[in-house]
N, C-alpha and C. Protein backbone atom coordinates (compact mmCIF):
# COMPACT_ATOMS: atom_id res chain seq x y z
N UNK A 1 -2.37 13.02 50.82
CA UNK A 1 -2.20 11.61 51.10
C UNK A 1 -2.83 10.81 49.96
N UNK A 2 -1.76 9.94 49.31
CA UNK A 2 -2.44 9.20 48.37
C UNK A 2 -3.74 8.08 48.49
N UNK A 3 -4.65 7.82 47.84
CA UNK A 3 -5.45 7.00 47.98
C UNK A 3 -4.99 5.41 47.35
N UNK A 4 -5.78 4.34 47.75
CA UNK A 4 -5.28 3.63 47.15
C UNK A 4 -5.28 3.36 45.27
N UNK A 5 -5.77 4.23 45.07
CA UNK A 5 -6.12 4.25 43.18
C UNK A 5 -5.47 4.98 42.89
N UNK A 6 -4.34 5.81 43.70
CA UNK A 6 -3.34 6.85 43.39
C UNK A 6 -1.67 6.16 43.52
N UNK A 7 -1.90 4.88 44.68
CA UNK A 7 -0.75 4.57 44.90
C UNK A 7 -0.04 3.81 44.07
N UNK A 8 0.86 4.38 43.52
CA UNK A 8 1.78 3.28 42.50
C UNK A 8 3.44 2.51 43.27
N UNK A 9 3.16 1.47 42.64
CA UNK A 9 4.19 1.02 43.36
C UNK A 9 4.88 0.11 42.16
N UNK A 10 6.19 0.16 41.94
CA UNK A 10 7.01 -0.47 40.59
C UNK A 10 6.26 -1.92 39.92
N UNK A 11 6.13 -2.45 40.46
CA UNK A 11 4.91 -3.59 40.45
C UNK A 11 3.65 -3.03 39.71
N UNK A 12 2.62 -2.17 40.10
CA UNK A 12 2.08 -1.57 39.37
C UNK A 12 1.84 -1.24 38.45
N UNK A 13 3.04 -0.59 38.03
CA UNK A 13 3.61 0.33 37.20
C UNK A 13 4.04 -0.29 36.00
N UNK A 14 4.87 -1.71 36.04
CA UNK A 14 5.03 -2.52 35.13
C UNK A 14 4.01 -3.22 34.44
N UNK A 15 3.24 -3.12 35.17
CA UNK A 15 1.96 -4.17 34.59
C UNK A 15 0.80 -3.09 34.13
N UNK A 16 0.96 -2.17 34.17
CA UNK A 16 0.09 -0.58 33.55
C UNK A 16 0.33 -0.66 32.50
N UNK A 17 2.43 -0.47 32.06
CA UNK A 17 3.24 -0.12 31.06
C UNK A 17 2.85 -1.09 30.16
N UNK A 18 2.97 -2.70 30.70
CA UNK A 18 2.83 -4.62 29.78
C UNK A 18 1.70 -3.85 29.13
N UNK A 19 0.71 -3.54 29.31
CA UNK A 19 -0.56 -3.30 29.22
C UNK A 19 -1.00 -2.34 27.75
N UNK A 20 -0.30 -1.08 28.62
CA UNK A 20 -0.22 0.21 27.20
C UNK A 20 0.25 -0.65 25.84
N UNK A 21 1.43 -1.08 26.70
CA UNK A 21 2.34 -1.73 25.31
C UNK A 21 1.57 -2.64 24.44
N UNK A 22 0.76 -3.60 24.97
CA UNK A 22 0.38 -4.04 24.45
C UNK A 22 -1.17 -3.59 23.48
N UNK A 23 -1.79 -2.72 24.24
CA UNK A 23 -3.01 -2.16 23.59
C UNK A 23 -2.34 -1.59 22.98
N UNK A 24 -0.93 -0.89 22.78
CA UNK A 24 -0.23 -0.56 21.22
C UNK A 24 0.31 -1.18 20.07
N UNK A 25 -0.13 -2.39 20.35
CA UNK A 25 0.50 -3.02 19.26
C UNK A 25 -0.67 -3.85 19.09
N UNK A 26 -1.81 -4.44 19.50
CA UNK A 26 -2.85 -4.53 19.11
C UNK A 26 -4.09 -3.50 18.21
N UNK A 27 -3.68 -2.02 18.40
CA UNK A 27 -4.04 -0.97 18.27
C UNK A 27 -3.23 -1.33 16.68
N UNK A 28 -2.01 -1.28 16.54
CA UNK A 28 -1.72 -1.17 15.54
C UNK A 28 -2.08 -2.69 14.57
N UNK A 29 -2.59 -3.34 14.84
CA UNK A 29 -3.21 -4.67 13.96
C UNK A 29 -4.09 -4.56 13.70
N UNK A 30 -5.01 -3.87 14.86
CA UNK A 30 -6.43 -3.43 14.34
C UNK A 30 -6.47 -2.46 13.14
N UNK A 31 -5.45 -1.22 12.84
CA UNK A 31 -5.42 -0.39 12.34
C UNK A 31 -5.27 -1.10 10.65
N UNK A 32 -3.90 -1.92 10.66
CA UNK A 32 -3.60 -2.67 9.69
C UNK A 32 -4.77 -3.47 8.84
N UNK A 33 -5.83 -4.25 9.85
CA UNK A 33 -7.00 -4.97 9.13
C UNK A 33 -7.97 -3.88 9.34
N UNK A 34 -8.01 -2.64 9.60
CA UNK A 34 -9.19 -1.56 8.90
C UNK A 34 -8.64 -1.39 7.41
N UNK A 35 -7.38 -0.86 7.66
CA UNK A 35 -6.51 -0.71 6.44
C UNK A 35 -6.21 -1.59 5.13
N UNK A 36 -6.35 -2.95 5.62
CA UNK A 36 -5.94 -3.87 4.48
C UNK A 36 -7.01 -5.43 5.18
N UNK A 37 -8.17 -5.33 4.67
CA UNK A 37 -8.57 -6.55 4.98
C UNK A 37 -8.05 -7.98 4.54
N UNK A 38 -8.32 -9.10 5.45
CA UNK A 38 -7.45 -10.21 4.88
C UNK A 38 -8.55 -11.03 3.82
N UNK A 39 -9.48 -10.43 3.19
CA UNK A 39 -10.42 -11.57 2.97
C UNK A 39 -9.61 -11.12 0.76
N UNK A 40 -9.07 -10.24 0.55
CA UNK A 40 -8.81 -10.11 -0.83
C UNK A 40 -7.41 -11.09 -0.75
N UNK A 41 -6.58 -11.14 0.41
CA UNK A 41 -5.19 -12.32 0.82
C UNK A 41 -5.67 -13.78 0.73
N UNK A 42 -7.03 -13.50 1.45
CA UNK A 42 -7.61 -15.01 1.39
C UNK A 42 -7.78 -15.70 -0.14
N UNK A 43 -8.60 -14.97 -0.58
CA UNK A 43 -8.64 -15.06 -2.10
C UNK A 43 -7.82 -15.12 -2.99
N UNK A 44 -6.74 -14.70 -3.17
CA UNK A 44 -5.35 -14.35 -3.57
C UNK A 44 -4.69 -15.97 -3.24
N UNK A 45 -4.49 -16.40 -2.07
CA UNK A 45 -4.39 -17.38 -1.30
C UNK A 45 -4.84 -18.81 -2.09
N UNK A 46 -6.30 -19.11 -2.30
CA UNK A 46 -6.86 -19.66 -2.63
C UNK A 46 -6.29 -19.91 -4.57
N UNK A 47 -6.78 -18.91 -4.96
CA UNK A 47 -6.43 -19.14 -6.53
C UNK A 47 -4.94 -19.29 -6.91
N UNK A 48 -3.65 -19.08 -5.68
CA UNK A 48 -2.42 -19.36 -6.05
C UNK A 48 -2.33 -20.98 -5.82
N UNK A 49 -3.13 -21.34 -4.76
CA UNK A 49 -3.32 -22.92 -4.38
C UNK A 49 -3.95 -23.58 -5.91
N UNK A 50 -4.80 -22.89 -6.57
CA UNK A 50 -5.41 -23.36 -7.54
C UNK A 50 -4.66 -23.50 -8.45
N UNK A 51 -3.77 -22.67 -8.70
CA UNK A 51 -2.75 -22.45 -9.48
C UNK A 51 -1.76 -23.79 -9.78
N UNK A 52 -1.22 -24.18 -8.35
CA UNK A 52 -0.31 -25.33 -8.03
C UNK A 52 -1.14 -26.67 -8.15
N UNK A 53 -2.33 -26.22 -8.24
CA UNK A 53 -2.64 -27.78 -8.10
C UNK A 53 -3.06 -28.50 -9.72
N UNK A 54 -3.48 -27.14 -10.17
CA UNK A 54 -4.16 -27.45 -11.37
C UNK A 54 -2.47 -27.66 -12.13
N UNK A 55 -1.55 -27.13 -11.82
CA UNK A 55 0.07 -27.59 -12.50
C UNK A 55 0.39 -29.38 -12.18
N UNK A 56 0.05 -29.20 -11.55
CA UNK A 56 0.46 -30.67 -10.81
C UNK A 56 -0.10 -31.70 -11.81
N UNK A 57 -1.31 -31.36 -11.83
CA UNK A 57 -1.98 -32.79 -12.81
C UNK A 57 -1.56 -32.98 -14.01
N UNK A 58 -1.04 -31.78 -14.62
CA UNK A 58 -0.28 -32.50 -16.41
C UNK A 58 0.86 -33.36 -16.02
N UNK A 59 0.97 -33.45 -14.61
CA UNK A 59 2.84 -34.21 -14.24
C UNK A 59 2.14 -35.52 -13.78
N UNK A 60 0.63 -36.14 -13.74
CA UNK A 60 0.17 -37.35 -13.47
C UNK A 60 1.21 -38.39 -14.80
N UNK A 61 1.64 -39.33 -14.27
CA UNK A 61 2.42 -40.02 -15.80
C UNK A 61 1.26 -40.92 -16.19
N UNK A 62 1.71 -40.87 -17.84
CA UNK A 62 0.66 -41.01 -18.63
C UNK A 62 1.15 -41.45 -19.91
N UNK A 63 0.68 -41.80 -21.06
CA UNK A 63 0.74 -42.18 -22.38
C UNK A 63 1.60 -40.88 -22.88
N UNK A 64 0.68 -40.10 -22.88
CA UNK A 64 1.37 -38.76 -23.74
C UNK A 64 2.75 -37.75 -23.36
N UNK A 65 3.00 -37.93 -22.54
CA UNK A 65 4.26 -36.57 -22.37
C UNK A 65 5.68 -37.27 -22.73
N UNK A 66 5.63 -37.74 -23.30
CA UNK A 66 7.31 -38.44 -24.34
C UNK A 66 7.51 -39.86 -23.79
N UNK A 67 6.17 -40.47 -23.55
CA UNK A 67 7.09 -41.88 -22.89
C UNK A 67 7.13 -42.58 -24.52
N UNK A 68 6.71 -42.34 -25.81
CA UNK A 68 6.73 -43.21 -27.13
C UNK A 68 8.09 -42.79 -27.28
N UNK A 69 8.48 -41.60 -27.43
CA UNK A 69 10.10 -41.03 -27.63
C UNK A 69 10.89 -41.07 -26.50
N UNK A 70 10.61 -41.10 -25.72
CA UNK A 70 11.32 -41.66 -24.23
C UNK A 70 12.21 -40.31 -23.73
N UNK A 71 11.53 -38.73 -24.30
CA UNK A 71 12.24 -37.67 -24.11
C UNK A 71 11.02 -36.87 -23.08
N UNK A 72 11.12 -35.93 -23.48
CA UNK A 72 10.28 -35.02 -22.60
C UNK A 72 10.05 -35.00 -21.34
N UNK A 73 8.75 -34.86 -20.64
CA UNK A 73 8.87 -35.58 -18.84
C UNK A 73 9.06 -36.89 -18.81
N UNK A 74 8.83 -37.68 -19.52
CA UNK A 74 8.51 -39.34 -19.34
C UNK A 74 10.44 -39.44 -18.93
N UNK A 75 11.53 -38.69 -19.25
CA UNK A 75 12.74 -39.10 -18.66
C UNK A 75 12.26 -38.86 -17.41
N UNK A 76 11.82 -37.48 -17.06
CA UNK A 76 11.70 -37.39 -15.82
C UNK A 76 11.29 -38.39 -14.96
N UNK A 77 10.03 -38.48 -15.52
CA UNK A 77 9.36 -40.08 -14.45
C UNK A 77 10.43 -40.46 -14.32
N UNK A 78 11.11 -41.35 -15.60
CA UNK A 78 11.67 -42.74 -15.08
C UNK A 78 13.04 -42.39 -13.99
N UNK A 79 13.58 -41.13 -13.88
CA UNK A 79 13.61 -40.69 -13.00
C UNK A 79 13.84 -40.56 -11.85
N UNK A 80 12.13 -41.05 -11.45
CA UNK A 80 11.67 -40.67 -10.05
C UNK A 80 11.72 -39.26 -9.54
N UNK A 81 12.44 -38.16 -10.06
CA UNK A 81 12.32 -37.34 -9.44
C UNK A 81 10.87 -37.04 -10.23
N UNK A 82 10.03 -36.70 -10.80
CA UNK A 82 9.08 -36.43 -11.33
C UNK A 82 8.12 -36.76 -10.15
N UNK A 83 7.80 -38.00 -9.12
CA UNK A 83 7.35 -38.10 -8.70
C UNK A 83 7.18 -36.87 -7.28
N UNK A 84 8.32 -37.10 -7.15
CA UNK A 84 8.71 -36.01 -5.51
C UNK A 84 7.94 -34.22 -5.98
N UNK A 85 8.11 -34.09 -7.50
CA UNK A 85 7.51 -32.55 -7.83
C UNK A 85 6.05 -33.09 -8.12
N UNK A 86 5.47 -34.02 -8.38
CA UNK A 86 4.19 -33.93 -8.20
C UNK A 86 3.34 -34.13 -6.68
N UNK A 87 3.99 -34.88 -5.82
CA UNK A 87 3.69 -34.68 -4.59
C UNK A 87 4.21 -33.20 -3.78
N UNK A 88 4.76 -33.12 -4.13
CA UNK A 88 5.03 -31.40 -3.82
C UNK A 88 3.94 -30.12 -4.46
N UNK A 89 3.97 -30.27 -5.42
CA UNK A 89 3.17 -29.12 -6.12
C UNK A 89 1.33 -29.53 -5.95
N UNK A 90 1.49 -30.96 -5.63
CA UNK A 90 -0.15 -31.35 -4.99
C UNK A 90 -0.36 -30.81 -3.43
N UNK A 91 0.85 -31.28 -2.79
CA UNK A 91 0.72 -30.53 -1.49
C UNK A 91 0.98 -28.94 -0.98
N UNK A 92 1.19 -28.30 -2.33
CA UNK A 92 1.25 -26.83 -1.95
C UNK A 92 -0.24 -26.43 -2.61
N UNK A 93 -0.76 -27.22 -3.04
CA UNK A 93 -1.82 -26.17 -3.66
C UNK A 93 -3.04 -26.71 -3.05
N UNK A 94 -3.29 -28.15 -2.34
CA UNK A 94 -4.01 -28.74 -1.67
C UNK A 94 -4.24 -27.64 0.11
N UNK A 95 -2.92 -27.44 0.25
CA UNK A 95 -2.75 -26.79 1.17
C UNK A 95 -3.00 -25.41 1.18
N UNK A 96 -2.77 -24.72 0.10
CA UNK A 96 -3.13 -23.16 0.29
C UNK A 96 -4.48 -23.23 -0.07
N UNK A 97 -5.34 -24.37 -1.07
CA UNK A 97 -6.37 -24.02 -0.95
C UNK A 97 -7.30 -24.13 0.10
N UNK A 98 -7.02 -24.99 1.04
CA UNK A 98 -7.78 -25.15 2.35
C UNK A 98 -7.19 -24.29 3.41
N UNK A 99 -6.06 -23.55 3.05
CA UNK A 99 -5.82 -22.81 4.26
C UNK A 99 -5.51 -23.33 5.54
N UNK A 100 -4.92 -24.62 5.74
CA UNK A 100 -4.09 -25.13 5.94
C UNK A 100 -2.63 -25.46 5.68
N UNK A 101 -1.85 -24.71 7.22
CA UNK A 101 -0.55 -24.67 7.21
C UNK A 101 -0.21 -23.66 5.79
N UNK A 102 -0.78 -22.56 5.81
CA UNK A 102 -0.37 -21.83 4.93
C UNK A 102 0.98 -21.35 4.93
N UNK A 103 1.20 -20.90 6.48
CA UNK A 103 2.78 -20.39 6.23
C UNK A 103 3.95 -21.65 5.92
N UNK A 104 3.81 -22.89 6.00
CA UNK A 104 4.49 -23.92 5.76
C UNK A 104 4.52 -24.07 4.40
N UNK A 105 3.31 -24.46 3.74
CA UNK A 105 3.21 -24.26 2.32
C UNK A 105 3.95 -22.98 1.63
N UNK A 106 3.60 -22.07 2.44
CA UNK A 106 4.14 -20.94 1.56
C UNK A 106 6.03 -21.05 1.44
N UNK A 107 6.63 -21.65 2.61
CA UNK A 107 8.02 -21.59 2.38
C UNK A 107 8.02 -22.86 1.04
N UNK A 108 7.40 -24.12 1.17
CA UNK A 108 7.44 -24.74 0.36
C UNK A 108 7.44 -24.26 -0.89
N UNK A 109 6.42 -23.41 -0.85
CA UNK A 109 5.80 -22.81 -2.76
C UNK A 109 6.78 -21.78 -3.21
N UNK A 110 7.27 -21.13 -1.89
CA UNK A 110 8.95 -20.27 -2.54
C UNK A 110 10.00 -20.83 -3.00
N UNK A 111 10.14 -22.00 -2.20
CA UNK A 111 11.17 -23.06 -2.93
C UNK A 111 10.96 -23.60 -4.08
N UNK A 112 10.01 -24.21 -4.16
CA UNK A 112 10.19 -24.88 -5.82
C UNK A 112 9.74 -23.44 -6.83
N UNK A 113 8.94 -22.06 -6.45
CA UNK A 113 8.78 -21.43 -7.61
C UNK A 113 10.57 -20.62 -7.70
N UNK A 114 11.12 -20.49 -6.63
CA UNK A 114 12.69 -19.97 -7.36
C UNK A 114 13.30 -21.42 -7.85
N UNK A 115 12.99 -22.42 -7.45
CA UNK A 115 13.94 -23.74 -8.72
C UNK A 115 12.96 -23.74 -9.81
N UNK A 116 11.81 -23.11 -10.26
CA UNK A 116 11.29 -23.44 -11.34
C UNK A 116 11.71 -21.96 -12.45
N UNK A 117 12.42 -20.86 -11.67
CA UNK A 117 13.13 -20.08 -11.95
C UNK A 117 14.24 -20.15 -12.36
N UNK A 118 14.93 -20.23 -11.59
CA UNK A 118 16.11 -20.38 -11.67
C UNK A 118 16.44 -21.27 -12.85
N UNK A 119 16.15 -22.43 -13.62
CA UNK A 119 15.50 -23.48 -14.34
C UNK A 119 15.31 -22.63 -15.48
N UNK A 120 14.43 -21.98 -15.33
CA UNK A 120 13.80 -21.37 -16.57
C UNK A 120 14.38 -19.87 -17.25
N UNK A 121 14.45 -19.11 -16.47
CA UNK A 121 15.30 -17.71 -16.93
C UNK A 121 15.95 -17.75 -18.20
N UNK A 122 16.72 -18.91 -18.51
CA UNK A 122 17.43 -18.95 -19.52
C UNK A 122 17.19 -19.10 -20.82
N UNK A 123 15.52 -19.67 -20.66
CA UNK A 123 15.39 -20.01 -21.90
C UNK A 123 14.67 -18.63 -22.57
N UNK A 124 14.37 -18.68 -24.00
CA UNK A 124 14.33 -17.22 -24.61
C UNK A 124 12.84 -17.33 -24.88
N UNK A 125 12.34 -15.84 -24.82
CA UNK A 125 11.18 -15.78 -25.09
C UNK A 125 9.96 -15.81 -23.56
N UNK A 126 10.42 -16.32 -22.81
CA UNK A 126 9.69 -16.37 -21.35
C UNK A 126 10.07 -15.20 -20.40
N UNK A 127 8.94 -14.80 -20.02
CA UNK A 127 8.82 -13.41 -19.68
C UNK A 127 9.15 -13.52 -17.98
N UNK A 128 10.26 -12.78 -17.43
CA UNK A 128 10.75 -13.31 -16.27
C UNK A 128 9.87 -12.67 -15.11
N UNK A 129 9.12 -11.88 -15.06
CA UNK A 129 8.57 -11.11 -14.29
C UNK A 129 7.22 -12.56 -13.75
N UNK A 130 7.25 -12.92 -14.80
CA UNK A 130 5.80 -14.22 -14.25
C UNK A 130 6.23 -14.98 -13.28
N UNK A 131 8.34 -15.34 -13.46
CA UNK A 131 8.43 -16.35 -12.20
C UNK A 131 8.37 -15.20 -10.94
N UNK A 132 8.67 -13.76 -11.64
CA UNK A 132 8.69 -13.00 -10.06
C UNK A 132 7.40 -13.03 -8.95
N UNK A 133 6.33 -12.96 -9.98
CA UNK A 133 5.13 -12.75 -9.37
C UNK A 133 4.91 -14.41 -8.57
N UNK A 134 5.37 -15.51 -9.30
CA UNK A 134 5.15 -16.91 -8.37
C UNK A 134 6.27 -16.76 -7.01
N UNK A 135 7.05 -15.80 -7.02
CA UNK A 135 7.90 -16.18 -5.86
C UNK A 135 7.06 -15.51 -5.07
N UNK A 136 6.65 -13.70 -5.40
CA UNK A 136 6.47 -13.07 -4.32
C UNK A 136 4.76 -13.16 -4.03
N UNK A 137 3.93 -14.08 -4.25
CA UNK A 137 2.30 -14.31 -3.83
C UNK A 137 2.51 -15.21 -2.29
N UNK A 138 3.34 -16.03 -2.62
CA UNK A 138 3.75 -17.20 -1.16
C UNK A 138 4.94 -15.97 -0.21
N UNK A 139 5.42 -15.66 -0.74
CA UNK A 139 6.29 -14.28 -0.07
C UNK A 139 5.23 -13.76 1.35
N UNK A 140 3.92 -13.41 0.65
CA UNK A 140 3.13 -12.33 0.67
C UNK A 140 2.27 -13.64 1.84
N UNK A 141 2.27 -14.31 1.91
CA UNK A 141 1.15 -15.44 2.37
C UNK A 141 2.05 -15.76 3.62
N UNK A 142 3.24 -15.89 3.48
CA UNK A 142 4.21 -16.13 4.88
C UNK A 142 4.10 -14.78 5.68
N UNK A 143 4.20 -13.95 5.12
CA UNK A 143 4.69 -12.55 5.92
C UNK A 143 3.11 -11.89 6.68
N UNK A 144 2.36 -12.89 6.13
CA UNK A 144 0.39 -12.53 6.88
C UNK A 144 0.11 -13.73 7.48
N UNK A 145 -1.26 -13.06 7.52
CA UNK A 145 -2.38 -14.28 8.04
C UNK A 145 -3.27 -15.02 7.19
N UNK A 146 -2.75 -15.23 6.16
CA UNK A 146 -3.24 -15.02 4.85
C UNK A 146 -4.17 -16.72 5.24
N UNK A 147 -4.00 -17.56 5.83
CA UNK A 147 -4.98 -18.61 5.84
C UNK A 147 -6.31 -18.33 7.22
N UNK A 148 -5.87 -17.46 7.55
CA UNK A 148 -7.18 -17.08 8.78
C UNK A 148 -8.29 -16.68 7.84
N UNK A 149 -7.89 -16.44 6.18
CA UNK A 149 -9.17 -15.81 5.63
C UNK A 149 -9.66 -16.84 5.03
N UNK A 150 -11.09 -17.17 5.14
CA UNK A 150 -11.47 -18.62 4.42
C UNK A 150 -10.57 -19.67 4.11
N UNK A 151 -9.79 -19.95 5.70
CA UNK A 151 -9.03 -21.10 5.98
C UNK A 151 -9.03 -22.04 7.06
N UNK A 152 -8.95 -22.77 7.54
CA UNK A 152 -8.95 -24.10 8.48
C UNK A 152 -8.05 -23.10 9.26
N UNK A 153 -6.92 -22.30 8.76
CA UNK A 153 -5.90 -21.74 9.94
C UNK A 153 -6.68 -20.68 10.87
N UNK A 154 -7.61 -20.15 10.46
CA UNK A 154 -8.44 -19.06 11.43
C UNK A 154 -9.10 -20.35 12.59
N UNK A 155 -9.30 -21.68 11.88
CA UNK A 155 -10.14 -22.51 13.64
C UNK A 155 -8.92 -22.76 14.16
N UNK A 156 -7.19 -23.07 13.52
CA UNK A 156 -6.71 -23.85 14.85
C UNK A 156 -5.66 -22.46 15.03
N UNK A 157 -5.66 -21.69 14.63
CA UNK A 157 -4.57 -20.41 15.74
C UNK A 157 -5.22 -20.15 17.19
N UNK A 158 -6.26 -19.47 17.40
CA UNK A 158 -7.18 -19.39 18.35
C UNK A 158 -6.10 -20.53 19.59
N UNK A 159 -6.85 -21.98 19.62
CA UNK A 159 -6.50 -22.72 20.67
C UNK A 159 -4.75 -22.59 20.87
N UNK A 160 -4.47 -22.21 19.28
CA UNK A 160 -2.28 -22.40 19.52
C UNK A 160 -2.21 -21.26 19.94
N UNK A 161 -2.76 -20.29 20.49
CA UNK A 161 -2.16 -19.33 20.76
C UNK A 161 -2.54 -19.36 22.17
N UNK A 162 -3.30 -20.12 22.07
CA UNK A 162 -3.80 -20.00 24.42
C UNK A 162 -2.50 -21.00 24.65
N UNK A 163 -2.37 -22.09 23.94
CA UNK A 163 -1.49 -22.84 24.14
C UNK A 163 -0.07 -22.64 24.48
N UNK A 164 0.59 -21.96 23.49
CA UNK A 164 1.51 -21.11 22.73
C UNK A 164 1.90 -19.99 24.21
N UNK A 165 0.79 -19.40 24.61
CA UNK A 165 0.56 -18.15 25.56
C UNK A 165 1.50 -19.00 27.27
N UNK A 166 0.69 -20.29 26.96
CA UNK A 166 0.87 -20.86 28.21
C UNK A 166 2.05 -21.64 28.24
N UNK A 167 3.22 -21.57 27.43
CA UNK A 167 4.06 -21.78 27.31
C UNK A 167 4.69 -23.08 26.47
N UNK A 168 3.70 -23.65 25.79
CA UNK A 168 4.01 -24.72 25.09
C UNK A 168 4.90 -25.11 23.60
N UNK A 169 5.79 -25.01 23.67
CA UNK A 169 6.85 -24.96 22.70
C UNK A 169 6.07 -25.32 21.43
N UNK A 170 5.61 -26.66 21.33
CA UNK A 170 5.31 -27.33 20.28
C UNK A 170 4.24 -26.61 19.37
N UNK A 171 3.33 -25.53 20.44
CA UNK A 171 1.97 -24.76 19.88
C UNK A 171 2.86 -23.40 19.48
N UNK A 172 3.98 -23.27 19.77
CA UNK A 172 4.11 -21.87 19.26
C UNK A 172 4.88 -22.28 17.67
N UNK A 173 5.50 -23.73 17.85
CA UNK A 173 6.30 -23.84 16.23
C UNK A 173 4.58 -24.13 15.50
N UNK A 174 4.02 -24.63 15.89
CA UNK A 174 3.15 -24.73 15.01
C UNK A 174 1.97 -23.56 14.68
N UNK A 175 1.92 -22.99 15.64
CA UNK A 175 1.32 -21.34 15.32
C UNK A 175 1.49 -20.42 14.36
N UNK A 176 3.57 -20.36 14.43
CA UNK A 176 3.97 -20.17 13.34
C UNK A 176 3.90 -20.62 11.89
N UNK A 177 3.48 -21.94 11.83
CA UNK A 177 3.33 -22.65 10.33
C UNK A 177 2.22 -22.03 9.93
N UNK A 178 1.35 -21.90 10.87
CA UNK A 178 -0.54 -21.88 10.37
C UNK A 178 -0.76 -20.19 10.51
């Protein structure tokens, strides 16, 4: 005669299985951050933000970049599009360096580094493997947790994910960004 710590009943049984399943796939994340800590992503993270931001400031308009010859970026300024890539390349590198909305930034920083590719390939003498490495660092930053490491995204996942858990649409799109 079964006891009651023996008796299974489909009910049970499902919520045993939710359970395994899930200590298996937590099992396997744990395994992943024994395996690959996020704090060298974090870092990685950080100096690609540094990267974008420190680009950004030669595009401040200014005396020098062809506005006397009215060629070089200074067409760009006048433009306007010049403006939209310096607010862009300020907000991808502002952003990966605080680790904030990293995975958002990161689709951002894939986009303009394949148009700064795509752009460039052609010309001779530039070594194409450098735009490869700018596509695939933000590649690498979407596909992790790459701002939980010395980032603002490790304080707000935590609450989006109780949120997120409890069914709140708006915490799970934004879970995903961060």
């Amino acid at each position: 005669m079964p006891t009651t710590l023996q008796t299974q009943t489909p009910m049970t049984e499902s919520l045993r299985n939710g359970q395994e399943t899930s200590r298996r796939e937590q099992s396997r994340a744990d395994w992943f951050r024994a395996i690959a800590p996020l704090w060298p992503l974090g870092l990685a993270r950080i100096l690609y933000g540094y990267l974008w931001w420190q680009q950004s400031g030669w595009k401040v308009p200014s005396d020098d970049f062809g506005r006397k010859s009215g060629g070089g970026l200074w067409y760009w300024v006048q433009q306007q599009i010049q403006y939209l890539v310096l607010i862009t390349e300020t907000f991808i590198g502002a952003t990966l360096i605080l680790g904030l909305g990293t995975r958002l930034a990161s689709v951002v920083a894939i986009g303009m580094a394949a148009n700064i590719t795509i752009g460039i390939l052609s010309v001779p003498h530039e070594w194409g493997w450098t735009y490869t490495m700018l596509i695939m660092f933000p590649v690498l930053f979407l596909l992790t947790d790459a701002g939980r490491s010395f980032g603002v995204d490790a304080f707000l996942a935590p609450p989006l994910d109780r949120a997120a858990a409890g069914g709140n649409r708006l915490a799970r799109l934004i879970r995903w960004l961060v």
